[in-house]
Structures are given as structure tokens and as C-alpha cells.
PDB file of N, CA and C in Angstrom:
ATOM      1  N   UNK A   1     -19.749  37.371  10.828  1.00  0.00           N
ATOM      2  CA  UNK A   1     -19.241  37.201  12.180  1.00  0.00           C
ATOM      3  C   UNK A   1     -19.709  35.858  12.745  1.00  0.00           C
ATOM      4  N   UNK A   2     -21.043  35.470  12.768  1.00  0.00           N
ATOM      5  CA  UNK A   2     -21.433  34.316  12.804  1.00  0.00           C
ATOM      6  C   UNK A   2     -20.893  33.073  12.405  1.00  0.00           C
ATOM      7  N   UNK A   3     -20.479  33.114  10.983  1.00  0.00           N
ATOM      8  CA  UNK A   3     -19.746  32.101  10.714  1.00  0.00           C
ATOM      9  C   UNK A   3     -18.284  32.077  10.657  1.00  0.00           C
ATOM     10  N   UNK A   4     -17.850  33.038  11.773  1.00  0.00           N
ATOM     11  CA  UNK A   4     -16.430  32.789  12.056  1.00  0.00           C
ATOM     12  C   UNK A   4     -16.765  32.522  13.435  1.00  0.00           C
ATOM     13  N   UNK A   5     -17.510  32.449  14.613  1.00  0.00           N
ATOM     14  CA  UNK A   5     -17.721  32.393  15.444  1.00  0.00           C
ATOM     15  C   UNK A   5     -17.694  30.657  15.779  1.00  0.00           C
ATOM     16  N   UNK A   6     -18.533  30.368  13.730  1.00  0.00           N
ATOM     17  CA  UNK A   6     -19.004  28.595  14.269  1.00  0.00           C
ATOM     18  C   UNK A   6     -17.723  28.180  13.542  1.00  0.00           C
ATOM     19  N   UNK A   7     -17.358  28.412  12.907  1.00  0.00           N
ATOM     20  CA  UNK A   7     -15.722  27.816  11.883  1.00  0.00           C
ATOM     21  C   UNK A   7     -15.132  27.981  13.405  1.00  0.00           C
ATOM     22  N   UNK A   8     -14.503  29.194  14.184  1.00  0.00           N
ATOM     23  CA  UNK A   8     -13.568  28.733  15.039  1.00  0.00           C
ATOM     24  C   UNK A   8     -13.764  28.618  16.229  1.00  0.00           C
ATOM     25  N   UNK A   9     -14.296  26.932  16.088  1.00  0.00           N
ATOM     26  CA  UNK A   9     -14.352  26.054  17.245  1.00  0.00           C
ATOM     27  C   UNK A   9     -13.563  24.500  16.899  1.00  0.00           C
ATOM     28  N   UNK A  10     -13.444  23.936  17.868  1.00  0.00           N
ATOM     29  CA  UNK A  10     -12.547  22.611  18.027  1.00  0.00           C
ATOM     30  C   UNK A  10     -13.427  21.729  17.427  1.00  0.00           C
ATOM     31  N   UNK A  11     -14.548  22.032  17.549  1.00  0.00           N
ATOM     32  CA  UNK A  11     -15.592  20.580  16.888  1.00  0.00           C
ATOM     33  C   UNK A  11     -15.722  20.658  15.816  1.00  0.00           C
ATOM     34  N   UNK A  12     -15.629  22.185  14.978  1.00  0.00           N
ATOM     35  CA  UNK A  12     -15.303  22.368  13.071  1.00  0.00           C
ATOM     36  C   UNK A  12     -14.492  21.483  13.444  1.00  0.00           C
ATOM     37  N   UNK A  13     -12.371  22.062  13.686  1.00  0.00           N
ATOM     38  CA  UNK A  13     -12.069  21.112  13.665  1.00  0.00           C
ATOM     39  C   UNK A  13     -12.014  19.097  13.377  1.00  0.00           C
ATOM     40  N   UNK A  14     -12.725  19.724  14.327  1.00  0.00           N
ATOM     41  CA  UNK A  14     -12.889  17.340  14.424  1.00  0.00           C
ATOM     42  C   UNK A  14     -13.906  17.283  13.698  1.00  0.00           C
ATOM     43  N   UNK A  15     -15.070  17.607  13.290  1.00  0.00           N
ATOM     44  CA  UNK A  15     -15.889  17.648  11.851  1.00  0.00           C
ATOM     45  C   UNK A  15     -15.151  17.556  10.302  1.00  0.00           C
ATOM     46  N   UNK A  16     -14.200  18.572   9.897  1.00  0.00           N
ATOM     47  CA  UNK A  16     -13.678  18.755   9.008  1.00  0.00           C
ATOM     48  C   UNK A  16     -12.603  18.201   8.732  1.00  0.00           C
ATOM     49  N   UNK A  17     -11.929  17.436   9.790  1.00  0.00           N
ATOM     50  CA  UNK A  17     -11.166  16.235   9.956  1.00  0.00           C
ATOM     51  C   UNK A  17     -11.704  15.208   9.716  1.00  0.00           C
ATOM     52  N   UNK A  18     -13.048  14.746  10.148  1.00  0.00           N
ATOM     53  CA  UNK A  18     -13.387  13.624   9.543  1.00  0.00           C
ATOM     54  C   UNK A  18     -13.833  13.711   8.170  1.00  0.00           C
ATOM     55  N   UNK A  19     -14.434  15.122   7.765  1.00  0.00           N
ATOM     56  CA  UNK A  19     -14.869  15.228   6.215  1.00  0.00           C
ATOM     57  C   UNK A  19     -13.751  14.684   5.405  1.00  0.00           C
ATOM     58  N   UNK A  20     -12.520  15.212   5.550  1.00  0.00           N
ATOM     59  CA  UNK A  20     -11.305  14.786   5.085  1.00  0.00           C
ATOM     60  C   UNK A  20     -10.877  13.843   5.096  1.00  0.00           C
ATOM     61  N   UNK A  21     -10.898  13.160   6.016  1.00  0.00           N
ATOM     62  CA  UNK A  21     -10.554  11.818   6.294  1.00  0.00           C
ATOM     63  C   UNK A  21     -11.783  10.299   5.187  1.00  0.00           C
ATOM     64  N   UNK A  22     -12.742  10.770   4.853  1.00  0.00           N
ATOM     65  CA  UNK A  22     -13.677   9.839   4.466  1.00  0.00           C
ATOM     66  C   UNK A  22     -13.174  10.385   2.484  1.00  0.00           C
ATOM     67  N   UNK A  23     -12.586  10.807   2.029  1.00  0.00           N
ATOM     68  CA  UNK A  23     -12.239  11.143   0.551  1.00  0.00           C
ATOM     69  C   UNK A  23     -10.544  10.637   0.907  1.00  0.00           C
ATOM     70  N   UNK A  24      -9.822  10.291   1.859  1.00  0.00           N
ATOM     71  CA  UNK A  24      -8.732   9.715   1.727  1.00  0.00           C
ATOM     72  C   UNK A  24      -8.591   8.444   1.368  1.00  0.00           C
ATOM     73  N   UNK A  25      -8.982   7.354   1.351  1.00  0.00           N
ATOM     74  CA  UNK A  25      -9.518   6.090   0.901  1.00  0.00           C
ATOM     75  C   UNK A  25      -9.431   6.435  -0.821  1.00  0.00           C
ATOM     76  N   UNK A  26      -9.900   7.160  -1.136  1.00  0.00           N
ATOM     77  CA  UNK A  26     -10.104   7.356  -2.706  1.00  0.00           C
ATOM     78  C   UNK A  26      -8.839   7.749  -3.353  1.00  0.00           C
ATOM     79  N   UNK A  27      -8.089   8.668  -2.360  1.00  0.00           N
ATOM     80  CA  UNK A  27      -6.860   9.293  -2.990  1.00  0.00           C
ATOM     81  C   UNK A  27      -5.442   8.536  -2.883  1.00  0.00           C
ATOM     82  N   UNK A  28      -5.765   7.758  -1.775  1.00  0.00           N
ATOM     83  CA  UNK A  28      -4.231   6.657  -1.251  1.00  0.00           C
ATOM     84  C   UNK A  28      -4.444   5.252  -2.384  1.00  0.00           C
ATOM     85  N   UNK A  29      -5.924   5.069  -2.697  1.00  0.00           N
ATOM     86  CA  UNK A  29      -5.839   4.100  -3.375  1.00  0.00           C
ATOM     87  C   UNK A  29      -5.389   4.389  -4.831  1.00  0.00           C
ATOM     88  N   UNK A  30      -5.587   5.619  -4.931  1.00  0.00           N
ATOM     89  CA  UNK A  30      -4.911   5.576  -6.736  1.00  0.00           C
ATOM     90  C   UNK A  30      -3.149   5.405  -6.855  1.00  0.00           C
ATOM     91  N   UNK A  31      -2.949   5.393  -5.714  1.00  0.00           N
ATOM     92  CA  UNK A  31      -1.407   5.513  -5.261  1.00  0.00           C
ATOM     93  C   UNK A  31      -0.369   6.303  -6.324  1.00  0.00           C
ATOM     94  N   UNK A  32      -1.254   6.939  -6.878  1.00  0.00           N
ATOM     95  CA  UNK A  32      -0.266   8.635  -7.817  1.00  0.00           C
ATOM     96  C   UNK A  32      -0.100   9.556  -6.194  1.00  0.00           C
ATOM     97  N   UNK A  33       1.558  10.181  -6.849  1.00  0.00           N
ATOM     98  CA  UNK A  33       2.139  10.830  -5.229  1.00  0.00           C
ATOM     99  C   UNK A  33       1.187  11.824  -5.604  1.00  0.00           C
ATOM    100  N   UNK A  34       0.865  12.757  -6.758  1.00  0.00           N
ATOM    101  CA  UNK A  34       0.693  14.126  -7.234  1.00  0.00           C
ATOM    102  C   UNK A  34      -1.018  14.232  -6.346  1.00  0.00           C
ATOM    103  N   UNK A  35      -1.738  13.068  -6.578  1.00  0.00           N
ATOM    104  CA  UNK A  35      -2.949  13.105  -6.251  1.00  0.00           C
ATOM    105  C   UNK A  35      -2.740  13.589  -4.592  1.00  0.00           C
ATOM    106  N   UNK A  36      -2.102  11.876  -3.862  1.00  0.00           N
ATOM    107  CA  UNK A  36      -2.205  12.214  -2.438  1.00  0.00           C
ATOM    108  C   UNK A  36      -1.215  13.626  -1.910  1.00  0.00           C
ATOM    109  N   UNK A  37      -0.434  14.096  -2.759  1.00  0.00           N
ATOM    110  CA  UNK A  37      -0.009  15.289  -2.059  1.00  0.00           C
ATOM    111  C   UNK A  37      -0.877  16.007  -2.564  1.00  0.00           C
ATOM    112  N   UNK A  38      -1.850  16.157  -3.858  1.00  0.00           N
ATOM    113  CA  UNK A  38      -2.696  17.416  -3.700  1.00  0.00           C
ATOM    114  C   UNK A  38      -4.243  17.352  -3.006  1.00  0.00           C
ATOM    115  N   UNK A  39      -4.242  15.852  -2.138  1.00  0.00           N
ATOM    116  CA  UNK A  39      -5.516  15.674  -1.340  1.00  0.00           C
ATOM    117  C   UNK A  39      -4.775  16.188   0.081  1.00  0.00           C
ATOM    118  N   UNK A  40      -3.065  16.043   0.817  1.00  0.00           N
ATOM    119  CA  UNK A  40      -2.903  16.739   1.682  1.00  0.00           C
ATOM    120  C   UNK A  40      -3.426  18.213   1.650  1.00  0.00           C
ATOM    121  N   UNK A  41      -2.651  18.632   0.356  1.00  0.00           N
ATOM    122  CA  UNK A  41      -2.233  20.240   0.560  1.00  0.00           C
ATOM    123  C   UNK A  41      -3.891  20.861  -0.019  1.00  0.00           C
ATOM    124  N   UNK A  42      -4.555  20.328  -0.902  1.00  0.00           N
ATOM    125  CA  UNK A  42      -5.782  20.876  -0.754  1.00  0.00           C
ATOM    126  C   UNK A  42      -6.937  20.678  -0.071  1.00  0.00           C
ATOM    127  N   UNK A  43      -7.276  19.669   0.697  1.00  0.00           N
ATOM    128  CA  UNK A  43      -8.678  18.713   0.933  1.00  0.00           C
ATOM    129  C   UNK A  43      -7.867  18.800   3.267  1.00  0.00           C
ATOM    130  N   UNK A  44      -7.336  17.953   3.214  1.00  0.00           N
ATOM    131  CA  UNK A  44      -6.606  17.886   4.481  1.00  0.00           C
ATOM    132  C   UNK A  44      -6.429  19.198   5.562  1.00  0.00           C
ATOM    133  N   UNK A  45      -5.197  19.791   4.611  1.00  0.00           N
ATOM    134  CA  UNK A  45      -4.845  20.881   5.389  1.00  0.00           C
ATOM    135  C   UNK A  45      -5.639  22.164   5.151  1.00  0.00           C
ATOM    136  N   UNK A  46      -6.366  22.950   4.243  1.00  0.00           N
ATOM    137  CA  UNK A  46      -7.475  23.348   4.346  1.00  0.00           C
ATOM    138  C   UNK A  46      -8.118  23.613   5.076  1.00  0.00           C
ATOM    139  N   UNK A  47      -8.730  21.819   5.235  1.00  0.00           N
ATOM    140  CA  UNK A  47     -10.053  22.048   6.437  1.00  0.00           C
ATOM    141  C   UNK A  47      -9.656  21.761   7.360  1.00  0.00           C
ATOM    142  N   UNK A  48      -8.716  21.617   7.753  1.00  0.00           N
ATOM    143  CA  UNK A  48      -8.369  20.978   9.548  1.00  0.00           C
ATOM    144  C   UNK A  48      -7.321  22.576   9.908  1.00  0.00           C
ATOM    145  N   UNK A  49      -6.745  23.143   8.990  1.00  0.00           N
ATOM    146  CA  UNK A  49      -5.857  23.809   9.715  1.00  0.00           C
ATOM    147  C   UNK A  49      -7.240  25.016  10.078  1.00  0.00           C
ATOM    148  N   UNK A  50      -8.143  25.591   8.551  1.00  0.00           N
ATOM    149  CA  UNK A  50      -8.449  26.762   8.653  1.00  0.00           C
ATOM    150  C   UNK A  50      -8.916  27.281  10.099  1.00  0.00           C
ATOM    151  N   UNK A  51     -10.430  26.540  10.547  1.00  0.00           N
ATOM    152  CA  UNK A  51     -10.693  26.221  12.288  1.00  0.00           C
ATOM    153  C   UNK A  51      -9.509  26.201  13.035  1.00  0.00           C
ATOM    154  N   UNK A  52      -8.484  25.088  13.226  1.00  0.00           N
ATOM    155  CA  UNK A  52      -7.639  25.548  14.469  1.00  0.00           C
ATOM    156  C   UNK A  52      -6.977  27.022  14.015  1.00  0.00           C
ATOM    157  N   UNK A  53      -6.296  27.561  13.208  1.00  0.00           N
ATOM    158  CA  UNK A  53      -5.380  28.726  13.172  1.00  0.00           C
ATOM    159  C   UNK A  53      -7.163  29.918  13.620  1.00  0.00           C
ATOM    160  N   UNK A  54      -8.275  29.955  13.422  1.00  0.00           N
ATOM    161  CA  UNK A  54      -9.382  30.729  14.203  1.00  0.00           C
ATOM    162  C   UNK A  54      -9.715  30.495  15.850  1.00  0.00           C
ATOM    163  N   UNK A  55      -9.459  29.302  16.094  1.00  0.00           N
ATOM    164  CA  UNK A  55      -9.597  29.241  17.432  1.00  0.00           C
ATOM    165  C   UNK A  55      -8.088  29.428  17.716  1.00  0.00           C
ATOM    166  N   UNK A  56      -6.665  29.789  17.327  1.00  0.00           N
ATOM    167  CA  UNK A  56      -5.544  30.452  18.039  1.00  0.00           C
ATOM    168  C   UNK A  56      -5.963  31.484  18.090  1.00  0.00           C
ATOM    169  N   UNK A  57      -6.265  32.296  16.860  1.00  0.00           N
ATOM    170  CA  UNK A  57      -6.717  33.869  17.095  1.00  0.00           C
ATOM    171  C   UNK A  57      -7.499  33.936  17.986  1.00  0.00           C
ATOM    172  N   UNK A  58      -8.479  33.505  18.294  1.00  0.00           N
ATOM    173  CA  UNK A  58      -9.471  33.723  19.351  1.00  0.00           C
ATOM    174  C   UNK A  58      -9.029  33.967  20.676  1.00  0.00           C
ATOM    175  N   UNK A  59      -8.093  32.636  20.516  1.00  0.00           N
ATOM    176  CA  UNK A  59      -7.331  32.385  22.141  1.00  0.00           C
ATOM    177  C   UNK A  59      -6.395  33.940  22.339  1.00  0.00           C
ATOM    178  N   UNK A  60      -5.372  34.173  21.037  1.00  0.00           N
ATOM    179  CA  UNK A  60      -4.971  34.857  21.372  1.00  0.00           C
ATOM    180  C   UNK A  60      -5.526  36.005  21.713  1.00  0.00           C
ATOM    181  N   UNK A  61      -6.813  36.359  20.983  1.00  0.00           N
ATOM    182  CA  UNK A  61      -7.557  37.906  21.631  1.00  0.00           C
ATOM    183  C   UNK A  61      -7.759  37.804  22.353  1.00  0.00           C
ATOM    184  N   UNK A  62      -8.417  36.788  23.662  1.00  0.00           N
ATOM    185  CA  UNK A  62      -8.891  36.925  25.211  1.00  0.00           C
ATOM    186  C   UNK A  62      -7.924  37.088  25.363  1.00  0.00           C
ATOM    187  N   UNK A  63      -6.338  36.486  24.922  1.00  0.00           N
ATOM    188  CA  UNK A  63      -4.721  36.782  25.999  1.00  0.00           C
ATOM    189  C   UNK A  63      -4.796  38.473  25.366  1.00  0.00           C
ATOM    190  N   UNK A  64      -4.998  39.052  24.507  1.00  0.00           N
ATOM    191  CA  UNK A  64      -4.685  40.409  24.455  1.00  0.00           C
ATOM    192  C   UNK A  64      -5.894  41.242  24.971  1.00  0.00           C
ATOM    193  N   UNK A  65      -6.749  41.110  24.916  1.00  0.00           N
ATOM    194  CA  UNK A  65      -8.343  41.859  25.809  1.00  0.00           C
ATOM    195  C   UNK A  65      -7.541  41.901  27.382  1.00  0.00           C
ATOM    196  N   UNK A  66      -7.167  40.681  27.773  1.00  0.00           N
ATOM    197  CA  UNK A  66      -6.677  40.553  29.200  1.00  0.00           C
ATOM    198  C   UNK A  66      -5.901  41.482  29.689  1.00  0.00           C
ATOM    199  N   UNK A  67      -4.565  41.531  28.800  1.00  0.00           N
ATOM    200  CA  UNK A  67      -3.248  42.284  28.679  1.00  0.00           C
ATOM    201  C   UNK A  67      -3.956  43.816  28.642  1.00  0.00           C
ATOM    202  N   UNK A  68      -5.015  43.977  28.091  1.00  0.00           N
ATOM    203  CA  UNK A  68      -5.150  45.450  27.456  1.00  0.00           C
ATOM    204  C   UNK A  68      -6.183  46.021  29.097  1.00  0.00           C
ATOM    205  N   UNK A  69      -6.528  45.157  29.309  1.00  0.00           N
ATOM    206  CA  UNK A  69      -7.781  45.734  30.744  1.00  0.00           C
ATOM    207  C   UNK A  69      -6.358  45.621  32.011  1.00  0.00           C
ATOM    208  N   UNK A  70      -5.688  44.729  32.090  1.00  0.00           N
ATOM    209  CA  UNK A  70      -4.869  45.200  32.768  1.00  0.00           C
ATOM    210  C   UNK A  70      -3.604  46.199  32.915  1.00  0.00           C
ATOM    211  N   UNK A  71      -3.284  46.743  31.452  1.00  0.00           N
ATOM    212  CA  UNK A  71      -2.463  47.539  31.148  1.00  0.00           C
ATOM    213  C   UNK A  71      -3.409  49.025  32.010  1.00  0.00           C
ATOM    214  N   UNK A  72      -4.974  49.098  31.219  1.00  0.00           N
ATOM    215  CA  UNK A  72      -5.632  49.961  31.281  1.00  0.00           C
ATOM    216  C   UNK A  72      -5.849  50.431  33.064  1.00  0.00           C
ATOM    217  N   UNK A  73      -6.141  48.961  34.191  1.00  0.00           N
ATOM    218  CA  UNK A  73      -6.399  48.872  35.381  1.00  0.00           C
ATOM    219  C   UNK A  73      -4.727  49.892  36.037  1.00  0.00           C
ATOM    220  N   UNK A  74      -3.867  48.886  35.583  1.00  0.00           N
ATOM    221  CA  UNK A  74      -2.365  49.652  36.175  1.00  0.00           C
ATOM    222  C   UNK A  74      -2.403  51.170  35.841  1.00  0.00           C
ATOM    223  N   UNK A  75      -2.661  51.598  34.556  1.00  0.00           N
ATOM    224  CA  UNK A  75      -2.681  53.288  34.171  1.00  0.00           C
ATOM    225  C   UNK A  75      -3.189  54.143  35.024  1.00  0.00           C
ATOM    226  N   UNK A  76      -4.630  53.395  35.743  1.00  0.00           N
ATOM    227  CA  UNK A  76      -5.791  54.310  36.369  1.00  0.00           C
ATOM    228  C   UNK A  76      -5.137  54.274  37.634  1.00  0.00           C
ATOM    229  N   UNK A  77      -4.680  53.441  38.156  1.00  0.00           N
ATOM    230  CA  UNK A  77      -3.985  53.232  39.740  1.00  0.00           C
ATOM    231  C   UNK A  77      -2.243  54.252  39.851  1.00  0.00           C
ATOM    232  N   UNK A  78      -1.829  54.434  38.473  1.00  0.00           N
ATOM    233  CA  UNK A  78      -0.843  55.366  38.551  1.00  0.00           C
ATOM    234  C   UNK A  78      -0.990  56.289  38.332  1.00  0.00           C
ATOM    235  N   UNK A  79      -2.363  56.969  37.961  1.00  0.00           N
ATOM    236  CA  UNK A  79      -3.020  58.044  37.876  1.00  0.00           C
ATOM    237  C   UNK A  79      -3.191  58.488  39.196  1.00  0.00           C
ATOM    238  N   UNK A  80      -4.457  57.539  39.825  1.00  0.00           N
ATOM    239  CA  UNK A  80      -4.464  57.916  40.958  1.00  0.00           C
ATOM    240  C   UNK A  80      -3.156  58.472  41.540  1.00  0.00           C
ATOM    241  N   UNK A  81      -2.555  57.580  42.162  1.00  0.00           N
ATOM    242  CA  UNK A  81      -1.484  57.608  42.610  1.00  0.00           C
ATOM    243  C   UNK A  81      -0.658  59.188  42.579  1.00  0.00           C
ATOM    244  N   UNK A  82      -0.259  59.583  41.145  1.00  0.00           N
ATOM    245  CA  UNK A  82       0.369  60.615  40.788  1.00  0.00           C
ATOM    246  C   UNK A  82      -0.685  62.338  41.316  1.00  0.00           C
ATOM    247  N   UNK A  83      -1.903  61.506  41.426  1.00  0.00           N
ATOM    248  CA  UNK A  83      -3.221  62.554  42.081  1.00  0.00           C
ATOM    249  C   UNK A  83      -2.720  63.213  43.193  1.00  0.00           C
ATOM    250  N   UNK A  84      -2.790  61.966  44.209  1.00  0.00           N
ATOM    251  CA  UNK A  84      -2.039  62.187  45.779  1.00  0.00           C
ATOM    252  C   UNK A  84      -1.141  62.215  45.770  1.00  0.00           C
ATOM    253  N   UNK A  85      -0.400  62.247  44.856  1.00  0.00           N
ATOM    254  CA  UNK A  85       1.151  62.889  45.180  1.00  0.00           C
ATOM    255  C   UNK A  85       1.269  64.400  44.796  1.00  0.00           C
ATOM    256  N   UNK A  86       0.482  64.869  43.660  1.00  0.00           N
ATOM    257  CA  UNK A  86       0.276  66.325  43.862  1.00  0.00           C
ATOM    258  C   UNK A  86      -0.101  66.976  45.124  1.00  0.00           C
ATOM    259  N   UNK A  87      -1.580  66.267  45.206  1.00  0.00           N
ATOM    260  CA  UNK A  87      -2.093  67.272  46.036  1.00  0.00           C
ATOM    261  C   UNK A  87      -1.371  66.921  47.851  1.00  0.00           C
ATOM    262  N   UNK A  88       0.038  66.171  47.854  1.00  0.00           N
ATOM    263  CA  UNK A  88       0.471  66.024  49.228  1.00  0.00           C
ATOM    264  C   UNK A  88       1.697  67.071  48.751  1.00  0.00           C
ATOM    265  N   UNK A  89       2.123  67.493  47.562  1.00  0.00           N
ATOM    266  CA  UNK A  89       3.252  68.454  47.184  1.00  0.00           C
ATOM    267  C   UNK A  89       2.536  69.757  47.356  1.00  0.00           C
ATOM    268  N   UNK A  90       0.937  69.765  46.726  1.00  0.00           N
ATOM    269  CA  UNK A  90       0.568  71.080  47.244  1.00  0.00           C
ATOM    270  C   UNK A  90       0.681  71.400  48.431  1.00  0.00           C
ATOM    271  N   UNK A  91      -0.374  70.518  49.311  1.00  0.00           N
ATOM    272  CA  UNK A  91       0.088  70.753  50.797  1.00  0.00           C
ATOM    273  C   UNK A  91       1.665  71.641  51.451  1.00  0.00           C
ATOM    274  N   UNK A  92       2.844  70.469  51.435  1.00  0.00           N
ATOM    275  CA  UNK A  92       4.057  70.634  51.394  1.00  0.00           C
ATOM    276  C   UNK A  92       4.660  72.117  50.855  1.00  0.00           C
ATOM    277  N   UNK A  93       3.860  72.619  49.665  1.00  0.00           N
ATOM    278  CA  UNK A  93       4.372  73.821  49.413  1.00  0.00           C
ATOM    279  C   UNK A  93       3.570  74.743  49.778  1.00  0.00           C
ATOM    280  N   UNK A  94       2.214  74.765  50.410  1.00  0.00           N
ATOM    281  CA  UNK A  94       1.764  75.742  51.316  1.00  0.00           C
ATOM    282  C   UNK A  94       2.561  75.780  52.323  1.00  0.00           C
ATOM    283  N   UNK A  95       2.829  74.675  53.742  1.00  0.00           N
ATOM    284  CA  UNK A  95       3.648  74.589  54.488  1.00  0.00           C
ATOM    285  C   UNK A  95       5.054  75.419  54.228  1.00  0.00           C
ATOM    286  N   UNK A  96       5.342  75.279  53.080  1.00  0.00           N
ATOM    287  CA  UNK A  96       7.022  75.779  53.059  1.00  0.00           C
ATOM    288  C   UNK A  96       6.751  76.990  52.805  1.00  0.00           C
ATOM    289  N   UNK A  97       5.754  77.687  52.206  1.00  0.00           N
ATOM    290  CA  UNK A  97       5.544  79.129  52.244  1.00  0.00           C
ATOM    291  C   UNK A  97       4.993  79.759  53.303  1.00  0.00           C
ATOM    292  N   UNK A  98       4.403  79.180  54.198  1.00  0.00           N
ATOM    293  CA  UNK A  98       4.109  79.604  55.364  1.00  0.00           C
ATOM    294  C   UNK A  98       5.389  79.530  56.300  1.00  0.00           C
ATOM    295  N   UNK A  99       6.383  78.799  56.383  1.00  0.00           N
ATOM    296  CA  UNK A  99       7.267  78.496  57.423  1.00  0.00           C
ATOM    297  C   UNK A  99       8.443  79.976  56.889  1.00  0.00           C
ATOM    298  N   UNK A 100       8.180  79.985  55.337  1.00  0.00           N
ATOM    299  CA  UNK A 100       8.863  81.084  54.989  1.00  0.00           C
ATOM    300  C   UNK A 100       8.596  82.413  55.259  1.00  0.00           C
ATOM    301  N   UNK A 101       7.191  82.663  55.315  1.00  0.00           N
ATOM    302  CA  UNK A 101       6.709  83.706  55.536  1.00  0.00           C
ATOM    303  C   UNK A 101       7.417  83.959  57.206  1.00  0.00           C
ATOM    304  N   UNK A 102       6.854  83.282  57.808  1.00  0.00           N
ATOM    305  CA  UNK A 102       7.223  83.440  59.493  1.00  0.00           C
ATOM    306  C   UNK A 102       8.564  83.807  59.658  1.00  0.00           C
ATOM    307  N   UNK A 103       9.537  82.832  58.797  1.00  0.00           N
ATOM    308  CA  UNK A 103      11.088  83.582  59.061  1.00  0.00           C
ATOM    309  C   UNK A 103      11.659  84.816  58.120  1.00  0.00           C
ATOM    310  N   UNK A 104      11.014  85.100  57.347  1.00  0.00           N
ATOM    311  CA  UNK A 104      11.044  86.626  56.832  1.00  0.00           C
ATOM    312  C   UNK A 104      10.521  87.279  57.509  1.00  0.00           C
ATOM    313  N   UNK A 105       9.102  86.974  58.617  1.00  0.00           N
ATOM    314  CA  UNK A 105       8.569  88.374  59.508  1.00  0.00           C
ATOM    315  C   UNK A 105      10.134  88.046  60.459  1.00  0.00           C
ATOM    316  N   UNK A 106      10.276  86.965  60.894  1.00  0.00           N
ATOM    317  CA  UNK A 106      11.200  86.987  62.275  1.00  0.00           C
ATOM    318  C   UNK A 106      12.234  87.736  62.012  1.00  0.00           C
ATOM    319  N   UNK A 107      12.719  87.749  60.545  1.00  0.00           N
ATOM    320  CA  UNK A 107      13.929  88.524  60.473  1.00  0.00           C
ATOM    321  C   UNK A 107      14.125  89.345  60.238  1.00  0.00           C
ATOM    322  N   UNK A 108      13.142  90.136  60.194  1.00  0.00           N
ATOM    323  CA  UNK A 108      12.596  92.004  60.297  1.00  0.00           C
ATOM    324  C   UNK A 108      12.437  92.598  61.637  1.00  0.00           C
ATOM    325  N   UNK A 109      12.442  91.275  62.504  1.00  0.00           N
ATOM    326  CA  UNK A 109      11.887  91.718  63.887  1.00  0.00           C
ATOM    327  C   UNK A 109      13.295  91.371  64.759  1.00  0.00           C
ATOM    328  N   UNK A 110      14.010  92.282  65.716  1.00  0.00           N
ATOM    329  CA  UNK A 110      14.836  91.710  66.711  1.00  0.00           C
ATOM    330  C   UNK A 110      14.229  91.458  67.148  1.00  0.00           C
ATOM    331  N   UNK A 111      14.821  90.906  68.555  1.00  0.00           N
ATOM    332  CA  UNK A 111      14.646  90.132  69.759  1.00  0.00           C
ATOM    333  C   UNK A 111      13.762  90.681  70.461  1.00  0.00           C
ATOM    334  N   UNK A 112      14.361  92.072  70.565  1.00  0.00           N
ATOM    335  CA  UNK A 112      13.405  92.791  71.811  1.00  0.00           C
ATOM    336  C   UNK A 112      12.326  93.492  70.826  1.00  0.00           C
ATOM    337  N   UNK A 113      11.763  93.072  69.728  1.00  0.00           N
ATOM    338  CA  UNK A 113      10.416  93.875  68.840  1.00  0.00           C
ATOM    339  C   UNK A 113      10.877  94.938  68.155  1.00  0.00           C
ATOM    340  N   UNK A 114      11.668  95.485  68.100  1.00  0.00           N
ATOM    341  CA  UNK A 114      11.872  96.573  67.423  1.00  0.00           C
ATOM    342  C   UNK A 114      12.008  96.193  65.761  1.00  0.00           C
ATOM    343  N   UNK A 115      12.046  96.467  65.231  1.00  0.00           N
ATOM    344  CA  UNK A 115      12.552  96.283  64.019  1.00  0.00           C
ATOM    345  C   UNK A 115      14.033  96.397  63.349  1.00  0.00           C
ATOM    346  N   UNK A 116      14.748  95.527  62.294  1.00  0.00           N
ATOM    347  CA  UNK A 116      15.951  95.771  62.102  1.00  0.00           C
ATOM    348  C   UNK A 116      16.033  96.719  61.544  1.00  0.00           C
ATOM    349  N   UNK A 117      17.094  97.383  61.705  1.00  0.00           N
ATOM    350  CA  UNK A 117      17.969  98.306  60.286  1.00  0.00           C
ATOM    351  C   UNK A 117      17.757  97.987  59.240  1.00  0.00           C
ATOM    352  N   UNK A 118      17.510  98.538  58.228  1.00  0.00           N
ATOM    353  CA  UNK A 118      17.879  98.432  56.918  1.00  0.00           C
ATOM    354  C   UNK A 118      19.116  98.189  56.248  1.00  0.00           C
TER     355      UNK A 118
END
């Protein structure tokens, strides 16, 4: 973990760019293509890409850590949310059973107290 921690940084990078850069002198001067394309593709790109493509990953995990605490922050707030909306439906349906109750006694009861017919 350590030594992915020190590989992906920008200064590997520019370190391993210059490592590369000081064995190019040797490879342009033999002026064979086979050499300087296999000092690009082995010696060059190697060490300059391996560091930057670790510091994208990196970058990209703080952009997904970010994404993931705020996915997580929005969940808990629609939680909440869906909380007080129960317990204002509970409410609401005590109310409606009580308002029901009252007009089922009322409609057992005439006007003048007596009770209806059956």
C-alpha cells in the first residue's frame, strides 16, 4: 500500500520522466527505429504513464468516496423524510377513525335522542 501511495504521485511522475529521459541520448543516437520505438514503448511509457494512470485512480476514488457519502447523506434525509410522513398518515388515520366513529354514533341517534329504527 505504501508503495502505491509513493508511485501515485505527480513527482514519481516528473522523477521517472527524467529517469527516462537521461537513457534517450543513447537510444536516438543509434538511430535503429526498432531500438527508439522499443526505448518509447518500454523505458518511456512505462515509467511516465504507470504513476499518472495511479494518480487518475486516486483522483477518481475521492470523485467516487464523494458520490458514495452523498448518495448515502440523500438516502438518510429520504428516510427521514418518509419517517414523518408515516407518522403524519398515522395521525390522519386516527383522526379519520375518530371523525368516523362520531358519525356512526350520530347516525344511530335522531335528532331528538332517541335512537333509529333498525
Amino acid at each position: 500500500m505504501r508503495i502505491t501511495i509513493i508511485v501515485g504521485t505527480m513527482w514519481t511522475a516528473y522523477l521517472f520522466t527524467v529517469l527516462a529521459l537521461v537513457s534517450a541520448p543513447a537510444a536516438f543516437k543509434t538511430g535503429d527505429s526498432i531500438i527508439i520505438v522499443a526505448w518509447v514503448a518500454q523505458t518511456f511509457l512505462q515509467l511516465v504513464l504507470l504513476p499518472i494512470i495511479i494518480v487518475g485512480q486516486n483522483v477518481q476514488a475521492v470523485a467516487a468516496d464523494e458520490r458514495s457519502l452523498a448518495t448515502y447523506n440523500d438516502a438518510s434525509a429520504v428516510l427521514e423524510e418518509a419517517k414523518q410522513i408515516q407518522a403524519h398518515l398515522k395521525a390522519q388515520d386516527e383522526a379519520i377513525q375518530q371523525i368516523l366513529a362520531t358519525l356512526t354514533a350520530a347516525k344511530a341517534t335522531r335528532i331528538d335522542g332517541t335512537p333509529e329504527p333498525a
